[in-house]
N, C-alpha and C. Protein backbone atom coordinates (compact mmCIF):
# COMPACT_ATOMS: atom_id res chain seq x y z
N UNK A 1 0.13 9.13 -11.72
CA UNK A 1 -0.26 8.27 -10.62
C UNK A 1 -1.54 8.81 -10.01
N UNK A 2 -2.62 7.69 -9.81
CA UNK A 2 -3.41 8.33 -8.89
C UNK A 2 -4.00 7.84 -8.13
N UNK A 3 -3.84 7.86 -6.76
CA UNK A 3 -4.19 7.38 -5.38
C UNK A 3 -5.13 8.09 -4.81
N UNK A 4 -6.29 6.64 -4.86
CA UNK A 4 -7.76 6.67 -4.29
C UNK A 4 -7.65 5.98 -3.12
N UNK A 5 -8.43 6.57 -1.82
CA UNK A 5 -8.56 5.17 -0.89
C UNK A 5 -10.17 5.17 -0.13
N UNK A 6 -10.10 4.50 0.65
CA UNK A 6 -11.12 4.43 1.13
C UNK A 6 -11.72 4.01 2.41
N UNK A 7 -12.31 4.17 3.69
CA UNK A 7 -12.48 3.81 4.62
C UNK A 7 -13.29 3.24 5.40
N UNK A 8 -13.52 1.86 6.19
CA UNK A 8 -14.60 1.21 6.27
C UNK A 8 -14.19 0.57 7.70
N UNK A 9 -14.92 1.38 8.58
CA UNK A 9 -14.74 0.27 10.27
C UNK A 9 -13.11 0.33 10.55
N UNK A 10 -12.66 1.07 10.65
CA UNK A 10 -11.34 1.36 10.75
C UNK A 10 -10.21 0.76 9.86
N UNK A 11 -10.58 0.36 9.08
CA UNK A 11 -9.69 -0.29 7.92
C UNK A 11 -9.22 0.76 6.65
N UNK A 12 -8.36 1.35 6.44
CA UNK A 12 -8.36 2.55 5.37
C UNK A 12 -7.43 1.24 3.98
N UNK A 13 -8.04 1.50 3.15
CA UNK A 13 -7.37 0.81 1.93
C UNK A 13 -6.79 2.23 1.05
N UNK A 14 -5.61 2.05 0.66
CA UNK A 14 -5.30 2.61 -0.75
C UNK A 14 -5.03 2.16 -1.88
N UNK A 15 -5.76 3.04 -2.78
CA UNK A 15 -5.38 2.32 -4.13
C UNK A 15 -4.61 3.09 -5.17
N UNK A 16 -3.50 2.08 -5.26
CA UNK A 16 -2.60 2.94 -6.43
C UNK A 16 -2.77 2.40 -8.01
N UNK A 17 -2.98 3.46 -8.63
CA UNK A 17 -3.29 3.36 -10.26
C UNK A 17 -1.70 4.02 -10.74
N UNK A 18 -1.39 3.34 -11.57
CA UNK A 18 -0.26 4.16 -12.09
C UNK A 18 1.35 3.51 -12.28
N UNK A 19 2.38 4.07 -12.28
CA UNK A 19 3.21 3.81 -11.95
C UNK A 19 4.12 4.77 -10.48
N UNK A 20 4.96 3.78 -9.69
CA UNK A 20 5.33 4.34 -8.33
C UNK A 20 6.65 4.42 -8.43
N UNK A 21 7.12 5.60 -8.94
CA UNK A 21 8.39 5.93 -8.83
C UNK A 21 9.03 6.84 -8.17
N UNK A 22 10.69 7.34 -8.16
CA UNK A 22 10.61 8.94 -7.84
C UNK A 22 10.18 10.29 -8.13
N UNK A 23 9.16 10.05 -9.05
CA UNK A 23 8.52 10.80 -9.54
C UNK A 23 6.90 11.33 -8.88
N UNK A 24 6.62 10.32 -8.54
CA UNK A 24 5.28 10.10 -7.67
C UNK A 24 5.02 9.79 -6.45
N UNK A 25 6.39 9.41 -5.68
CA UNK A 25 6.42 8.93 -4.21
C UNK A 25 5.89 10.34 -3.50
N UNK A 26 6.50 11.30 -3.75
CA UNK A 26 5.89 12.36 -2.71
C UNK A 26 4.59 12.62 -2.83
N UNK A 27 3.86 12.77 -4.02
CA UNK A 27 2.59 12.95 -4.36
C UNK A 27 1.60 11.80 -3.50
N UNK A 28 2.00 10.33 -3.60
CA UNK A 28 1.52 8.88 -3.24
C UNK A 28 1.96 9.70 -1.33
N UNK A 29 2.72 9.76 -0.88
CA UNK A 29 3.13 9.80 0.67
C UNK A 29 2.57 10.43 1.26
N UNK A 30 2.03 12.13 0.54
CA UNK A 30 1.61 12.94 1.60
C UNK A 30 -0.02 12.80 1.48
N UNK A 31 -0.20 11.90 0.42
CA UNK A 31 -2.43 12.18 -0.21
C UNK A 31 -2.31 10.70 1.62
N UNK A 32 -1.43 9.66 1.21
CA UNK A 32 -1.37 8.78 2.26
C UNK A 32 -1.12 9.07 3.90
N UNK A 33 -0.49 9.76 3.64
CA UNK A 33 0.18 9.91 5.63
C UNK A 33 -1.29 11.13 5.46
N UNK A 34 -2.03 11.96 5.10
CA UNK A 34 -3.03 12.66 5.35
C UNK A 34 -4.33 11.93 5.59
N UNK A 35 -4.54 10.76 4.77
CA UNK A 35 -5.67 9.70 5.17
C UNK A 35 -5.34 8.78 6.22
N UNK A 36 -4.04 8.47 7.08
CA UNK A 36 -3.84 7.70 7.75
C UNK A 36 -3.63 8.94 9.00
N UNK A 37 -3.70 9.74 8.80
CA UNK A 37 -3.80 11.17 10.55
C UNK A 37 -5.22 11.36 10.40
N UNK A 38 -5.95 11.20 9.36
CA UNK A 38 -7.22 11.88 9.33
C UNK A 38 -8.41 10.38 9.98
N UNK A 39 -7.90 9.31 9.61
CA UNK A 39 -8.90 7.88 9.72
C UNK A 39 -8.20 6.93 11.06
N UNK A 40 -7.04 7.47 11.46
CA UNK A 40 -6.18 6.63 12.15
C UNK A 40 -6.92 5.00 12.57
N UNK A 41 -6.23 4.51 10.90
CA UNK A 41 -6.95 3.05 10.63
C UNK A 41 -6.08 2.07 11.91
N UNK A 42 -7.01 1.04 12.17
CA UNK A 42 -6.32 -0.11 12.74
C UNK A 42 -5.53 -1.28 11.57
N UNK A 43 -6.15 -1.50 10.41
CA UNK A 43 -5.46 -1.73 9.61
C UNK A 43 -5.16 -0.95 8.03
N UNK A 44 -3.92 -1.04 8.01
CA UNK A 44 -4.31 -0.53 6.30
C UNK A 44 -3.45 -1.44 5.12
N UNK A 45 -4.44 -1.28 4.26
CA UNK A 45 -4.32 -1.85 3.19
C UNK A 45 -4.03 -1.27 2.09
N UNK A 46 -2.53 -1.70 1.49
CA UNK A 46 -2.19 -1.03 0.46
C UNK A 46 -2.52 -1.66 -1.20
N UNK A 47 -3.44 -1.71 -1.87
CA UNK A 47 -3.35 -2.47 -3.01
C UNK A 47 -3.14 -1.73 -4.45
N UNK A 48 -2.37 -3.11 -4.72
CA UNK A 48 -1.27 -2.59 -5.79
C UNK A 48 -2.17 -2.78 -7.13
N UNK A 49 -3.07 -3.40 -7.00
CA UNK A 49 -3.65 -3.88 -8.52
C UNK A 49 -3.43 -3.29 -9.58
N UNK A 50 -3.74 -1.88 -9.90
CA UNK A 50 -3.55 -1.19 -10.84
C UNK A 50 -1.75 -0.59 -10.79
N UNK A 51 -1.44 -1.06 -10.41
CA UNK A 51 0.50 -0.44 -10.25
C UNK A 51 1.07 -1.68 -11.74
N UNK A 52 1.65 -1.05 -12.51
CA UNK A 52 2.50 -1.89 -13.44
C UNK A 52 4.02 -1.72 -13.13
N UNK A 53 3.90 -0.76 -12.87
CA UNK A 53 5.92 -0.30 -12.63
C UNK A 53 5.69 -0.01 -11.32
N UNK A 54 7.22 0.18 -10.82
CA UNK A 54 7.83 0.34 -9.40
C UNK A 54 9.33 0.41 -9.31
N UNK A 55 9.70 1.61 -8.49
CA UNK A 55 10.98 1.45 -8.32
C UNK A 55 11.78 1.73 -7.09
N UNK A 56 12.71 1.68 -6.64
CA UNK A 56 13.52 1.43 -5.39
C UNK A 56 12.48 2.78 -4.72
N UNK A 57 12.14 3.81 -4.92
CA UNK A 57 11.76 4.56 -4.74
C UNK A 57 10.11 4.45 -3.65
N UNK A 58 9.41 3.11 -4.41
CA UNK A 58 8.30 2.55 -4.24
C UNK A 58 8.17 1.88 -2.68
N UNK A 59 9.36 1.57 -2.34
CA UNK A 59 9.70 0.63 -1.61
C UNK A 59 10.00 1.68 0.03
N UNK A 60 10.19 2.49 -0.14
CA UNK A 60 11.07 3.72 0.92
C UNK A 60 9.75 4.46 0.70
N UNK A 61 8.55 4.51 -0.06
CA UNK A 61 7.49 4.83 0.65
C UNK A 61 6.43 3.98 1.26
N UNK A 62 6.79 2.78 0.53
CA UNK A 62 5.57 1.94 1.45
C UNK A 62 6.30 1.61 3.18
N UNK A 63 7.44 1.89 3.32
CA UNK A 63 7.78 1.40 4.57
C UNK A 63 7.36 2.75 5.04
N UNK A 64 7.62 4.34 4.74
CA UNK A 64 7.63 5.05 5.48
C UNK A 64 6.28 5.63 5.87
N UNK A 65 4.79 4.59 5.20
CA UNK A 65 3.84 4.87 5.16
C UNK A 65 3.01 3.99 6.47
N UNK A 66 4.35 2.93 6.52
CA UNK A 66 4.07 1.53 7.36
C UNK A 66 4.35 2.00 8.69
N UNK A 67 5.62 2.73 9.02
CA UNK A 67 5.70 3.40 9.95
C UNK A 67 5.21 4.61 10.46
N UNK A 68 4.77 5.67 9.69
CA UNK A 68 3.68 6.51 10.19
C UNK A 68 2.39 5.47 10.22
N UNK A 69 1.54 4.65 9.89
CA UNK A 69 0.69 3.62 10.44
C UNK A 69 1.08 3.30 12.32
N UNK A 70 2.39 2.44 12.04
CA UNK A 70 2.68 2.18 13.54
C UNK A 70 2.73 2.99 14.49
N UNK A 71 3.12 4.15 14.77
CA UNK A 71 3.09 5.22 15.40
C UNK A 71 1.42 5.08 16.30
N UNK A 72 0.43 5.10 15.40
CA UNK A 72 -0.85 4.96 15.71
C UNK A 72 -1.22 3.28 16.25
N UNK A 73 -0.74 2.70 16.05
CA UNK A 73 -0.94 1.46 16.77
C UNK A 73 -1.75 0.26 15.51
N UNK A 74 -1.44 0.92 14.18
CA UNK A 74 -2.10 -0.49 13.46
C UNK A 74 -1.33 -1.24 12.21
N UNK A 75 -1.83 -1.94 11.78
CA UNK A 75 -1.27 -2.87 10.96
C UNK A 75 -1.53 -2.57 9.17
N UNK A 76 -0.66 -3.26 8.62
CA UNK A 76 -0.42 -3.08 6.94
C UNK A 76 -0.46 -4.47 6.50
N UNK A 77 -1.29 -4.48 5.59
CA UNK A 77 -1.00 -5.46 4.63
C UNK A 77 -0.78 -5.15 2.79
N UNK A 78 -0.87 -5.97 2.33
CA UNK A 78 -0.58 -5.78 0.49
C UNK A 78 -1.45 -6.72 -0.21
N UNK A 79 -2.28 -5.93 -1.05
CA UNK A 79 -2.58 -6.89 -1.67
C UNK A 79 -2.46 -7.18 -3.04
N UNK A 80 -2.98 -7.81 -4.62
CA UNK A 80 -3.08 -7.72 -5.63
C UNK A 80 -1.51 -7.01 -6.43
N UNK A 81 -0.59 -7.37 -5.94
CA UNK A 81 0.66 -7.21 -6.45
C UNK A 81 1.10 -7.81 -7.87
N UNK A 82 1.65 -7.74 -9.11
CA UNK A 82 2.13 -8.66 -9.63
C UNK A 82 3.60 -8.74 -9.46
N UNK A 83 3.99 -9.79 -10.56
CA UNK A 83 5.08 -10.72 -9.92
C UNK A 83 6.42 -10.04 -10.22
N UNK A 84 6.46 -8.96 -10.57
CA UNK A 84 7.63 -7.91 -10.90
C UNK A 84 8.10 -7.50 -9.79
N UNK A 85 6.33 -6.70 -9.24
CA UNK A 85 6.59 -5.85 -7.95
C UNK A 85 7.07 -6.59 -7.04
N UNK A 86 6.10 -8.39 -6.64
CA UNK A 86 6.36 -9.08 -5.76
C UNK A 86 7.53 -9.68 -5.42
N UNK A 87 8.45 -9.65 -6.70
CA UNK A 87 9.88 -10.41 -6.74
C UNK A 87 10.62 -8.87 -6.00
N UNK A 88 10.71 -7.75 -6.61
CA UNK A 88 11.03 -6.39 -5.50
C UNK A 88 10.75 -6.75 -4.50
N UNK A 89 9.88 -7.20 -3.67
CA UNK A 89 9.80 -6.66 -2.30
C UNK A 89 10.19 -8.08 -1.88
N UNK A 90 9.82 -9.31 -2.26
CA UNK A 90 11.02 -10.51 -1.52
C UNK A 90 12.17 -10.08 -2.01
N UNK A 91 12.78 -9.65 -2.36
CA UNK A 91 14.40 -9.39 -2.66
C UNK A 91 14.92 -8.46 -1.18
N UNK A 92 14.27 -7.28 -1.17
CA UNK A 92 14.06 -6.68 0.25
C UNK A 92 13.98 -7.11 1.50
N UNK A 93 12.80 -8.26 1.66
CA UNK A 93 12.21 -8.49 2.68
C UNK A 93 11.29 -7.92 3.51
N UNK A 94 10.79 -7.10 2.83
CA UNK A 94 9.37 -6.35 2.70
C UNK A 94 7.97 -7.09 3.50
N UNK A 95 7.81 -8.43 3.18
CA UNK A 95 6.71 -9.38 2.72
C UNK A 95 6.76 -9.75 4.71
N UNK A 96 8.36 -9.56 5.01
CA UNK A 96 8.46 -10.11 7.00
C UNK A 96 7.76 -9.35 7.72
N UNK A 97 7.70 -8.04 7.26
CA UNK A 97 6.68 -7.02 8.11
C UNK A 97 5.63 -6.44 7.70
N UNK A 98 5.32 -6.59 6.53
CA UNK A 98 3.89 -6.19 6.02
C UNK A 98 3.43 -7.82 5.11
N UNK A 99 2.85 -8.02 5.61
CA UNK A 99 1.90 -9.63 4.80
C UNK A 99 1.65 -8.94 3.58
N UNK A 100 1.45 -10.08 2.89
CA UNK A 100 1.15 -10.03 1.45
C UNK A 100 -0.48 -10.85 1.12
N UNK A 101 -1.26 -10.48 1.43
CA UNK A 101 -2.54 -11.29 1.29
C UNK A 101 -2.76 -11.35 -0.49
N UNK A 102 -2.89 -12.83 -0.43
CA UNK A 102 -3.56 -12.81 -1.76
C UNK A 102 -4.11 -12.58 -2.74
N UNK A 103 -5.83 -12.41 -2.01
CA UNK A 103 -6.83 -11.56 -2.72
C UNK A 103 -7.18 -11.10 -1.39
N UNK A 104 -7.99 -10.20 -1.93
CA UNK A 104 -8.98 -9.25 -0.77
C UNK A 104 -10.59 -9.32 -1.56
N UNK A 105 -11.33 -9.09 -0.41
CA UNK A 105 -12.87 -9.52 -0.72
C UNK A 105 -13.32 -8.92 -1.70
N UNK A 106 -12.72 -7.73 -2.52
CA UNK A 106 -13.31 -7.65 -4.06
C UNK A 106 -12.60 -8.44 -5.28
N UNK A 107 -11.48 -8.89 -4.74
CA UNK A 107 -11.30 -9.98 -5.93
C UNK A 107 -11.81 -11.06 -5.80
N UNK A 108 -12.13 -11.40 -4.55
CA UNK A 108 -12.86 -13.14 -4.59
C UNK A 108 -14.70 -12.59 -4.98
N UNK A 109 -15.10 -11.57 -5.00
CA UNK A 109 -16.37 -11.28 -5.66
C UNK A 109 -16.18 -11.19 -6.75
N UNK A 110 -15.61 -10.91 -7.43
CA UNK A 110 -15.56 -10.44 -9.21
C UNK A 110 -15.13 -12.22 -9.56
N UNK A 111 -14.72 -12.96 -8.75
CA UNK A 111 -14.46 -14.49 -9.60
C UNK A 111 -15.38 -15.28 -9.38
């Protein structure tokens, strides 16, 4: 797994390459909760684009990443999911407290 992110006007995006399992959640949680104490974004953005797999595991870090976010006072969204991951997290109900945006402004540039 390997999680890049990046920061722009208080917006921190991460990007996960890889697969997100129990194997990689701690590795994915602490590179994350260290860019979200270090940028304390108003929003952040988690995109999945490069994620093929995911497992229950995936799910108990994006919330616990959502809630160290809130603590600081900002918001989460998701983007570039496919329909594996996306059927996971409506099964949950995931999608009620973190939005699921469509595309984000580098996928509507690359089309």
């Amino acid at each position: 797994m390997i999680v890049n992110y990046e920061e722009t006007s208080r917006t921190l995006t991460i990007n996960f390459d890889g697969e997100i399992d129990h194997h990689s959640c701690g590795e994915i949680a602490t590179i994350s909760d260290d860019a979200i104490k270090k940028y304390l974004p108003l929003k952040l953005i988690f995109d999945f684009k490069n994620v093929k797999f995911m497992d229950s595991a995936g799910i108990g870090m994006v919330i616990g990443r959502y809630k160290q976010l809130m603590r600081f006072g900002g918001k989460a969204e998701m983007v570039n999911i496919n329909n594996d991951i996306k059927r996971i997290f409506s099964m949950v109900g995931i999608f009620k407290i973190i939005p699921l945006v469509s595309e984000n402004a580098e996928s509507l540039a690359n089309t």
